[in-house]
PDB file of N, CA and C in Angstrom:
ATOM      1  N   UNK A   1     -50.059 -32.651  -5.741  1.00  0.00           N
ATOM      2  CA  UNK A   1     -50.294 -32.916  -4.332  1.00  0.00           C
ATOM      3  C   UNK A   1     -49.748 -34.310  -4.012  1.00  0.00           C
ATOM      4  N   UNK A   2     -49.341 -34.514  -3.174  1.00  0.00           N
ATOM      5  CA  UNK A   2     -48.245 -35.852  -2.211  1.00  0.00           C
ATOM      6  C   UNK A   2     -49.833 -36.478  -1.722  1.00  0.00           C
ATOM      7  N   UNK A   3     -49.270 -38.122  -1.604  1.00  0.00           N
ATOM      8  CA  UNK A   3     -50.019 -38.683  -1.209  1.00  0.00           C
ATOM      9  C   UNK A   3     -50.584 -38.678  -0.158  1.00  0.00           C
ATOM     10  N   UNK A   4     -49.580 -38.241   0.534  1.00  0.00           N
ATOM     11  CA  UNK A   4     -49.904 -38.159   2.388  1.00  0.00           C
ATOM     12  C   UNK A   4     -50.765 -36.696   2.204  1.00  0.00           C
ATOM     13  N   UNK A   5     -50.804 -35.763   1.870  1.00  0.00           N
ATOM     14  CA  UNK A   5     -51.713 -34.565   1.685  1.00  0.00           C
ATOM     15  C   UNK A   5     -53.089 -35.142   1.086  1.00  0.00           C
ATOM     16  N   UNK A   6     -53.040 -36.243   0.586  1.00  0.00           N
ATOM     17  CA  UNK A   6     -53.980 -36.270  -0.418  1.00  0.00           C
ATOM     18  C   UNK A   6     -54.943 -37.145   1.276  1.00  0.00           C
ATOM     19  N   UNK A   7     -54.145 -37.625   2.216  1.00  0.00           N
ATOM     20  CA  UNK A   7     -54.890 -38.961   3.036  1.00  0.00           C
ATOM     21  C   UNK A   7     -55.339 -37.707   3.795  1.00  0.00           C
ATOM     22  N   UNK A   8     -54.756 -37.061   4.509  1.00  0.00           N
ATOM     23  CA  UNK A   8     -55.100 -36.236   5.412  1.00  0.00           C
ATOM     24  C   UNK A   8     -56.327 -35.707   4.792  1.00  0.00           C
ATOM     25  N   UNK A   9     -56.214 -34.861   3.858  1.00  0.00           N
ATOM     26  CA  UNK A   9     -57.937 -34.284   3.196  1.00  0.00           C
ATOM     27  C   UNK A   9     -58.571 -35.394   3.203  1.00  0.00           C
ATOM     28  N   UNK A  10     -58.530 -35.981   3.142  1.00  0.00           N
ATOM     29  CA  UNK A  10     -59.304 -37.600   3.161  1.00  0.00           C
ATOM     30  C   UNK A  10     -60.309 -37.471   4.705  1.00  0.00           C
ATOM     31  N   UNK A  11     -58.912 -37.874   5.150  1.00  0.00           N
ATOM     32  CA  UNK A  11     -59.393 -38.339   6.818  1.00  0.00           C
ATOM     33  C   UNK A  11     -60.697 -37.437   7.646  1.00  0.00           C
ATOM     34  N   UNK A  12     -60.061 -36.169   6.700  1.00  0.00           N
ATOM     35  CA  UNK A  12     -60.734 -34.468   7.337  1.00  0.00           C
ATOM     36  C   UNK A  12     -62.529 -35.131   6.993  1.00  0.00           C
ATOM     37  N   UNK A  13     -62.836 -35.602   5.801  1.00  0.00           N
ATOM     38  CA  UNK A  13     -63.909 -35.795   5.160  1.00  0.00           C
ATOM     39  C   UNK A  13     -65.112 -36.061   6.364  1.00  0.00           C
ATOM     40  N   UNK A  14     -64.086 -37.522   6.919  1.00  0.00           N
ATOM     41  CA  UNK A  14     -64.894 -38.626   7.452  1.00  0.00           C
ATOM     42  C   UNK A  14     -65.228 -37.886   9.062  1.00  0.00           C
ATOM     43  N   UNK A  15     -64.607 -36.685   9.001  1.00  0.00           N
ATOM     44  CA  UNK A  15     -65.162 -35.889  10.665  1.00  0.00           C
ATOM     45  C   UNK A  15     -66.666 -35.511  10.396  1.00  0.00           C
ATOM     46  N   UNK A  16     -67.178 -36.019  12.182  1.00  0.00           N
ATOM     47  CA  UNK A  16     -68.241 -35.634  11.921  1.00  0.00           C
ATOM     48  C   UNK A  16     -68.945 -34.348  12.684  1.00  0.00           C
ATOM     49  N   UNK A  17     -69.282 -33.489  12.480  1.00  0.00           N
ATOM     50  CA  UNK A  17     -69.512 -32.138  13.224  1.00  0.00           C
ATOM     51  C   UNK A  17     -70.615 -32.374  13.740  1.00  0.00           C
ATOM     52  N   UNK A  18     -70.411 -31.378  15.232  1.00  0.00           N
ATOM     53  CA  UNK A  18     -71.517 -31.739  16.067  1.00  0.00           C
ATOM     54  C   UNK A  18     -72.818 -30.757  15.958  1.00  0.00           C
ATOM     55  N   UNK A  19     -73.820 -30.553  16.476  1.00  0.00           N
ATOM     56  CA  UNK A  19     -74.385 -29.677  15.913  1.00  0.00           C
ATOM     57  C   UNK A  19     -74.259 -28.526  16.911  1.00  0.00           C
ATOM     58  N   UNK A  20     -74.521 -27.428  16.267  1.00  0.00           N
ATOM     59  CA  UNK A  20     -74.713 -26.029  17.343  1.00  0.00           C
ATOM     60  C   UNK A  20     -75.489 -26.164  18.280  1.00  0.00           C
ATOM     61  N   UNK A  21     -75.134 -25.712  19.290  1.00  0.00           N
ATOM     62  CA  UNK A  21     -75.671 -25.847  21.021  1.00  0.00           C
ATOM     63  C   UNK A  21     -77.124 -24.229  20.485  1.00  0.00           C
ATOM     64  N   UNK A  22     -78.222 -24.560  20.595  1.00  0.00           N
ATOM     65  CA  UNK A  22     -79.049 -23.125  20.062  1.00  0.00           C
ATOM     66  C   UNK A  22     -80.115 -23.419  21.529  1.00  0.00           C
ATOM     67  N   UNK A  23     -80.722 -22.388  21.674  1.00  0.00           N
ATOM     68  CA  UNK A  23     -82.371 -21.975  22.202  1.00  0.00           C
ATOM     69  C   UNK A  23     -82.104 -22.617  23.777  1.00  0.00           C
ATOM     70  N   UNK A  24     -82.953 -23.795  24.170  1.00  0.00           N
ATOM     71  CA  UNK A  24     -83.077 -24.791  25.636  1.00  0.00           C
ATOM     72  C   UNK A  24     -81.682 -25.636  25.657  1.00  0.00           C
ATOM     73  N   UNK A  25     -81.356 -25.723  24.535  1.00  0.00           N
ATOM     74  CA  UNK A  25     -79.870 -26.813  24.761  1.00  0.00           C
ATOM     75  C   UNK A  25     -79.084 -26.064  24.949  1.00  0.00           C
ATOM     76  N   UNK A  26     -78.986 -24.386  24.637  1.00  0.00           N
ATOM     77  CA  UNK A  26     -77.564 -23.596  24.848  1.00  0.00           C
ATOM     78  C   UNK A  26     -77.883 -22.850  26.150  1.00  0.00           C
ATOM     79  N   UNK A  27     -79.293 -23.063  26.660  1.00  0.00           N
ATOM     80  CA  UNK A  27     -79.313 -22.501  27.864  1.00  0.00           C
ATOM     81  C   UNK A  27     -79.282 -23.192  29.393  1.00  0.00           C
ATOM     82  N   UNK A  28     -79.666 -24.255  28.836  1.00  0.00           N
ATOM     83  CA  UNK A  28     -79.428 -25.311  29.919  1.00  0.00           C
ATOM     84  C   UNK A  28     -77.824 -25.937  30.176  1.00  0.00           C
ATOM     85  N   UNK A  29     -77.245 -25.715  29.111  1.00  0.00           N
ATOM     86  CA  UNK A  29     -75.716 -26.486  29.365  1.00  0.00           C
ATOM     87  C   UNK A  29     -74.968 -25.184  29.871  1.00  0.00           C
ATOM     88  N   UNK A  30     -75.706 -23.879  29.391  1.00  0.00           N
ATOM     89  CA  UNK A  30     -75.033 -22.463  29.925  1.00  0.00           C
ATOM     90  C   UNK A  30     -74.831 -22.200  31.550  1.00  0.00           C
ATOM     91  N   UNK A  31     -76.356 -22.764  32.101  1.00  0.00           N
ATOM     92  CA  UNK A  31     -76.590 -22.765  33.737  1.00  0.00           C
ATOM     93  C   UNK A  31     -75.765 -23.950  34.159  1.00  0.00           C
ATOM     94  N   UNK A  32     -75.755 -25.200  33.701  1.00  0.00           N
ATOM     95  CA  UNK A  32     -75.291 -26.077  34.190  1.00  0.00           C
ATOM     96  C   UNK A  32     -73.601 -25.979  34.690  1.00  0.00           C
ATOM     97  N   UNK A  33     -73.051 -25.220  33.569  1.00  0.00           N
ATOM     98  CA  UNK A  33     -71.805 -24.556  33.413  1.00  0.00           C
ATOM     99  C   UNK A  33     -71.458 -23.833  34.398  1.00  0.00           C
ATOM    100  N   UNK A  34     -72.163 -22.865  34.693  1.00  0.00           N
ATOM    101  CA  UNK A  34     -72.178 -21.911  35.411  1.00  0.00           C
ATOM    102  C   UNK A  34     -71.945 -22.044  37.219  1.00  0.00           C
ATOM    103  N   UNK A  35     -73.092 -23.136  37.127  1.00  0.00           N
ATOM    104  CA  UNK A  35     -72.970 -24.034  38.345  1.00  0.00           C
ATOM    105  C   UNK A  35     -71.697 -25.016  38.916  1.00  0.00           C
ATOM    106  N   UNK A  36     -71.590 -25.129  37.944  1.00  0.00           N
ATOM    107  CA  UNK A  36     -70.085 -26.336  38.088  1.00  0.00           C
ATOM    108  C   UNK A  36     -68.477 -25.308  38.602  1.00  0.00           C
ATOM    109  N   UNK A  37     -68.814 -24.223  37.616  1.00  0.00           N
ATOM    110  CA  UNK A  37     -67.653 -23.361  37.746  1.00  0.00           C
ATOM    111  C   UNK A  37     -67.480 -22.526  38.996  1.00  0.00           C
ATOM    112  N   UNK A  38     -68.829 -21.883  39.845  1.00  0.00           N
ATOM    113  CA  UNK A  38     -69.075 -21.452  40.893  1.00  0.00           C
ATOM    114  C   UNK A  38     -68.773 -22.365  42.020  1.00  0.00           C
ATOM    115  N   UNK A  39     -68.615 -23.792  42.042  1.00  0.00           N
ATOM    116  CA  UNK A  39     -68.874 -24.562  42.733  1.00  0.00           C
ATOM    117  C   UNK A  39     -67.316 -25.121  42.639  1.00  0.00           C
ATOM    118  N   UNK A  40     -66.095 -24.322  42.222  1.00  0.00           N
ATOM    119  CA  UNK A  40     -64.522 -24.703  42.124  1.00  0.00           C
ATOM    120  C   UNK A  40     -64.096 -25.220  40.822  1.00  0.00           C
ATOM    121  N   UNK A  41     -65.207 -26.164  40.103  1.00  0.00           N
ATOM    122  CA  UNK A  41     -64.566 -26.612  38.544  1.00  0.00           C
ATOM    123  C   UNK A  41     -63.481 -25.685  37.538  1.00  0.00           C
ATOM    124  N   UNK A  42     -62.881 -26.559  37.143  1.00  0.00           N
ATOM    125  CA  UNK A  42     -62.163 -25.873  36.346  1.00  0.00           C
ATOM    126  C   UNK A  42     -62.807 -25.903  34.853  1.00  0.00           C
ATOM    127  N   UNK A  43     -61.902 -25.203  34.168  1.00  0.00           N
ATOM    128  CA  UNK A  43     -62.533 -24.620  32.953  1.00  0.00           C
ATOM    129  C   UNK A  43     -62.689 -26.045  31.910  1.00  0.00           C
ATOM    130  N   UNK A  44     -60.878 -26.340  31.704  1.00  0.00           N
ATOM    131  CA  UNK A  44     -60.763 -27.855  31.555  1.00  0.00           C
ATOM    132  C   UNK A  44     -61.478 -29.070  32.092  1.00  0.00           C
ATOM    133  N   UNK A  45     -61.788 -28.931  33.601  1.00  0.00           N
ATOM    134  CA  UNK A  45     -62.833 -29.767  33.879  1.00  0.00           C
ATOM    135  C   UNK A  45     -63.984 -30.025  33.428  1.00  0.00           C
ATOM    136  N   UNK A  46     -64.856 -28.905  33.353  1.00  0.00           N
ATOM    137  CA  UNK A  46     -66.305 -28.426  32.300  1.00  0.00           C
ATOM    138  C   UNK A  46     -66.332 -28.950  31.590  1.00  0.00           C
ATOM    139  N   UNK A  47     -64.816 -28.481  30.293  1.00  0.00           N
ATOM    140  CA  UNK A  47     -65.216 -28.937  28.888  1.00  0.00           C
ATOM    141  C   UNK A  47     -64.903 -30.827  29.061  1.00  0.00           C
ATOM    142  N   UNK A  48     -64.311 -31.361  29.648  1.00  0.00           N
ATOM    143  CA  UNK A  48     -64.461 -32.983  29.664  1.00  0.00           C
ATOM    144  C   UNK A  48     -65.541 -33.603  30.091  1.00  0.00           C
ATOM    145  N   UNK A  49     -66.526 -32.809  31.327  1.00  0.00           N
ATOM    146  CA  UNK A  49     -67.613 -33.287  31.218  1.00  0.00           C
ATOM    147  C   UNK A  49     -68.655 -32.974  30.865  1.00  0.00           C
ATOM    148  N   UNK A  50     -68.248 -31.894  30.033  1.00  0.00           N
ATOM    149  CA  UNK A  50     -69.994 -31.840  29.079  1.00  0.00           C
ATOM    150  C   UNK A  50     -69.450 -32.105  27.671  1.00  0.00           C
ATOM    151  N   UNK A  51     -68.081 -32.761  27.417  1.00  0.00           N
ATOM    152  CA  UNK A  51     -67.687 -33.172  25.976  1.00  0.00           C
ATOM    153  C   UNK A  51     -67.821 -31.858  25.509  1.00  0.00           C
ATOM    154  N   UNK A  52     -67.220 -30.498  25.478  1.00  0.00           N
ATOM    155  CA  UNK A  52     -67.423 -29.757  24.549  1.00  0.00           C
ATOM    156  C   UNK A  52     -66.015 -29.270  24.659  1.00  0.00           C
ATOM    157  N   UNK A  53     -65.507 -28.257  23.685  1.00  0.00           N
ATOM    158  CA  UNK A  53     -64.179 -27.659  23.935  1.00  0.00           C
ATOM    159  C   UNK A  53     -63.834 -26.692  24.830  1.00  0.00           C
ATOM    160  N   UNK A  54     -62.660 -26.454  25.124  1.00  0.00           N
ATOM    161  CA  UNK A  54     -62.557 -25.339  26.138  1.00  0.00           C
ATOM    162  C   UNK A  54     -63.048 -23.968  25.527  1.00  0.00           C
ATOM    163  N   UNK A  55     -62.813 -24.021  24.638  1.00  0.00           N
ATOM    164  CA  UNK A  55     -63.217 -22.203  24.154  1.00  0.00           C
ATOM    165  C   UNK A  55     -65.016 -22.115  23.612  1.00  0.00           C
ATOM    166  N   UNK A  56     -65.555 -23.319  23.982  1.00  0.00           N
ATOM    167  CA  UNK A  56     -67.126 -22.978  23.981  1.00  0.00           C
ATOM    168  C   UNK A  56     -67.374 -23.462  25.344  1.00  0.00           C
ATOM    169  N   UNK A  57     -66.643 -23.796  26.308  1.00  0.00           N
ATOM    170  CA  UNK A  57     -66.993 -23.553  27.620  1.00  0.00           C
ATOM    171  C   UNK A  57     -66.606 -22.446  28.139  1.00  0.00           C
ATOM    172  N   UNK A  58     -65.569 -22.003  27.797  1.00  0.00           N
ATOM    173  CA  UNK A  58     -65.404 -20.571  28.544  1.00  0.00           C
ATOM    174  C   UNK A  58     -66.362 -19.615  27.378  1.00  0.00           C
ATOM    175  N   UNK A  59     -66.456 -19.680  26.466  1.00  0.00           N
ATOM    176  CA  UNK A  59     -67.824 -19.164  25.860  1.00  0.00           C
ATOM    177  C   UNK A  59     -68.981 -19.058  26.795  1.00  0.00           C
ATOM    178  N   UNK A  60     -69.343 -20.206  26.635  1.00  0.00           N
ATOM    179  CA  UNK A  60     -70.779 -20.215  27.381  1.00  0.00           C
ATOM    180  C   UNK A  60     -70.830 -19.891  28.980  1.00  0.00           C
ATOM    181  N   UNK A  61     -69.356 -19.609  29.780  1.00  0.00           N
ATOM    182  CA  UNK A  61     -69.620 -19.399  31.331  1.00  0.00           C
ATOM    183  C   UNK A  61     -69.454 -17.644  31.048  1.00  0.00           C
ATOM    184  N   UNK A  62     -68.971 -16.816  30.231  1.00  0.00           N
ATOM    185  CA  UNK A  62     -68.819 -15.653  29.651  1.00  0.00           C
ATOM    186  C   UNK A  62     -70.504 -15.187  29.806  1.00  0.00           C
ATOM    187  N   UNK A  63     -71.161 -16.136  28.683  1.00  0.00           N
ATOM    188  CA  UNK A  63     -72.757 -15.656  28.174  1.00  0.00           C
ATOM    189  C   UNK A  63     -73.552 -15.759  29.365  1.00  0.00           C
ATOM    190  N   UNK A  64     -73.176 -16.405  30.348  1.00  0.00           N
ATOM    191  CA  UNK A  64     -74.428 -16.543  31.528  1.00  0.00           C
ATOM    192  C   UNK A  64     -73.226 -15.619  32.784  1.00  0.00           C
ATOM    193  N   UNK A  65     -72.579 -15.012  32.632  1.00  0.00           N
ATOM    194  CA  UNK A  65     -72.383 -13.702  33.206  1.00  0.00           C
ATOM    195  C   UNK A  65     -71.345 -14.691  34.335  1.00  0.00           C
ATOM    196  N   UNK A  66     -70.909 -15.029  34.311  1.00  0.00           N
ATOM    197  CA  UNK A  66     -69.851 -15.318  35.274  1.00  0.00           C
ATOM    198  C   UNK A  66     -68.530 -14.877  35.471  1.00  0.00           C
ATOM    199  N   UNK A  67     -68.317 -14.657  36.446  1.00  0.00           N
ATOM    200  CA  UNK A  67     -66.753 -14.041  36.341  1.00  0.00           C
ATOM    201  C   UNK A  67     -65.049 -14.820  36.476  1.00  0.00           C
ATOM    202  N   UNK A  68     -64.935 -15.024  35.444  1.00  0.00           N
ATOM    203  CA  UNK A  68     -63.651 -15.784  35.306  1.00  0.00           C
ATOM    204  C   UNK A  68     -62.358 -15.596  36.555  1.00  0.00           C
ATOM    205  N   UNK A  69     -62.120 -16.735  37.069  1.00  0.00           N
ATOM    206  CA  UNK A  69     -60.830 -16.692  38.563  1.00  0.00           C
ATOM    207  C   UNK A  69     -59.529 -16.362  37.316  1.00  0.00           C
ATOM    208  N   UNK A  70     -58.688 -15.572  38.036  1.00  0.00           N
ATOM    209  CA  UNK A  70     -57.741 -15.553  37.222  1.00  0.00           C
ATOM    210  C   UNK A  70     -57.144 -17.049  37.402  1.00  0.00           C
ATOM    211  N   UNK A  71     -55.674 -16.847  36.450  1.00  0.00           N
ATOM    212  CA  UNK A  71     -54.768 -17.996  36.181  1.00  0.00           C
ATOM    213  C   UNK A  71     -53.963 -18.376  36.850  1.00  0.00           C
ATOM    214  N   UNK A  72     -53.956 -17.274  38.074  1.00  0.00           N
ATOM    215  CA  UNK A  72     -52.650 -17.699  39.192  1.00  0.00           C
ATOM    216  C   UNK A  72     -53.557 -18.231  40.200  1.00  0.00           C
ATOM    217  N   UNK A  73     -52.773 -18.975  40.764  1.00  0.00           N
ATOM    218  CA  UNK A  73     -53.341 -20.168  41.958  1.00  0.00           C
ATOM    219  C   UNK A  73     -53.155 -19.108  43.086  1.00  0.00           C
ATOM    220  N   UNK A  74     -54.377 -18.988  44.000  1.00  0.00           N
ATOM    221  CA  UNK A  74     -54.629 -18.569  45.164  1.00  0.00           C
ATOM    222  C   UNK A  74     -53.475 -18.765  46.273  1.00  0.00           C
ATOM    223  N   UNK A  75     -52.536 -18.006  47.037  1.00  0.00           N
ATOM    224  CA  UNK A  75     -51.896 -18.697  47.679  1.00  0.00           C
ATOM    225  C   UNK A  75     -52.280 -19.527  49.016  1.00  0.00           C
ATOM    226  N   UNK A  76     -51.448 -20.465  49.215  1.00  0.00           N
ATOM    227  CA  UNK A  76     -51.918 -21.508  50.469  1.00  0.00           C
ATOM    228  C   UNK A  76     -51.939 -20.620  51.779  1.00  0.00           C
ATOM    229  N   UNK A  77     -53.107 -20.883  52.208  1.00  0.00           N
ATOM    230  CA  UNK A  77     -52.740 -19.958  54.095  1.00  0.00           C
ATOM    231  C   UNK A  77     -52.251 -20.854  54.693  1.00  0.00           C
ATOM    232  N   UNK A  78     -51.298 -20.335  55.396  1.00  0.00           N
ATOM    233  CA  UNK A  78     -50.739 -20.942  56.391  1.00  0.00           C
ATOM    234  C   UNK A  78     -51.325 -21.007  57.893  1.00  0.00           C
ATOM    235  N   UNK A  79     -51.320 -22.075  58.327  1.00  0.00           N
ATOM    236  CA  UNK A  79     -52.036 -22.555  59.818  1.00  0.00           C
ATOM    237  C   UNK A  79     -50.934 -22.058  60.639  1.00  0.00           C
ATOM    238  N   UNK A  80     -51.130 -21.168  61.462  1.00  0.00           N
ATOM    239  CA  UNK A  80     -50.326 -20.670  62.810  1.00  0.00           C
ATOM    240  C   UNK A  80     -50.573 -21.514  63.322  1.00  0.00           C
ATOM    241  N   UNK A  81     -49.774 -22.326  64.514  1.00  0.00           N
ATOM    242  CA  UNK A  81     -49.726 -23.065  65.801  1.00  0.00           C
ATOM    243  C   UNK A  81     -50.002 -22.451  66.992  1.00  0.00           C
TER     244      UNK A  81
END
């Protein structure tokens, strides 16, 4: 094994894992979620402000029954004069 393989397993060591979201903490950040996303947030938005990743925020807006906007942007209406 190369040294630089050897730093990287290294570096991996010193990560520190967060703990599992379970019970009142996975249900309260679930509603909170839920709320934010109903209310225009984006998915990316969510996960920066509750610090979690995108694929356990769209996790958790999934588990409290929400229905995902698709990926294409709504088109602009246009204002008649």
């Amino acid at each position: 094994m190369s040294d630089t393989q050897q730093e990287r397993r290294g570096a991996r060591r010193d990560l520190q894992r967060r703990p599992r979201l379970r019970g009142d903490d996975r249900d309260t950040k679930r509603t909170a979620l839920a709320e934010g996303y109903r209310a225009r947030a984006s998915i990316r938005a969510l996960a920066a402000e509750h610090d979690l990743s995108f694929g356990l925020t769209r996790t958790l807006l999934l588990e409290a029954g929400v229905e995902l906007r698709s990926r294409n942007r709504e088109p602009k209406t246009v204002v008649e004069q």
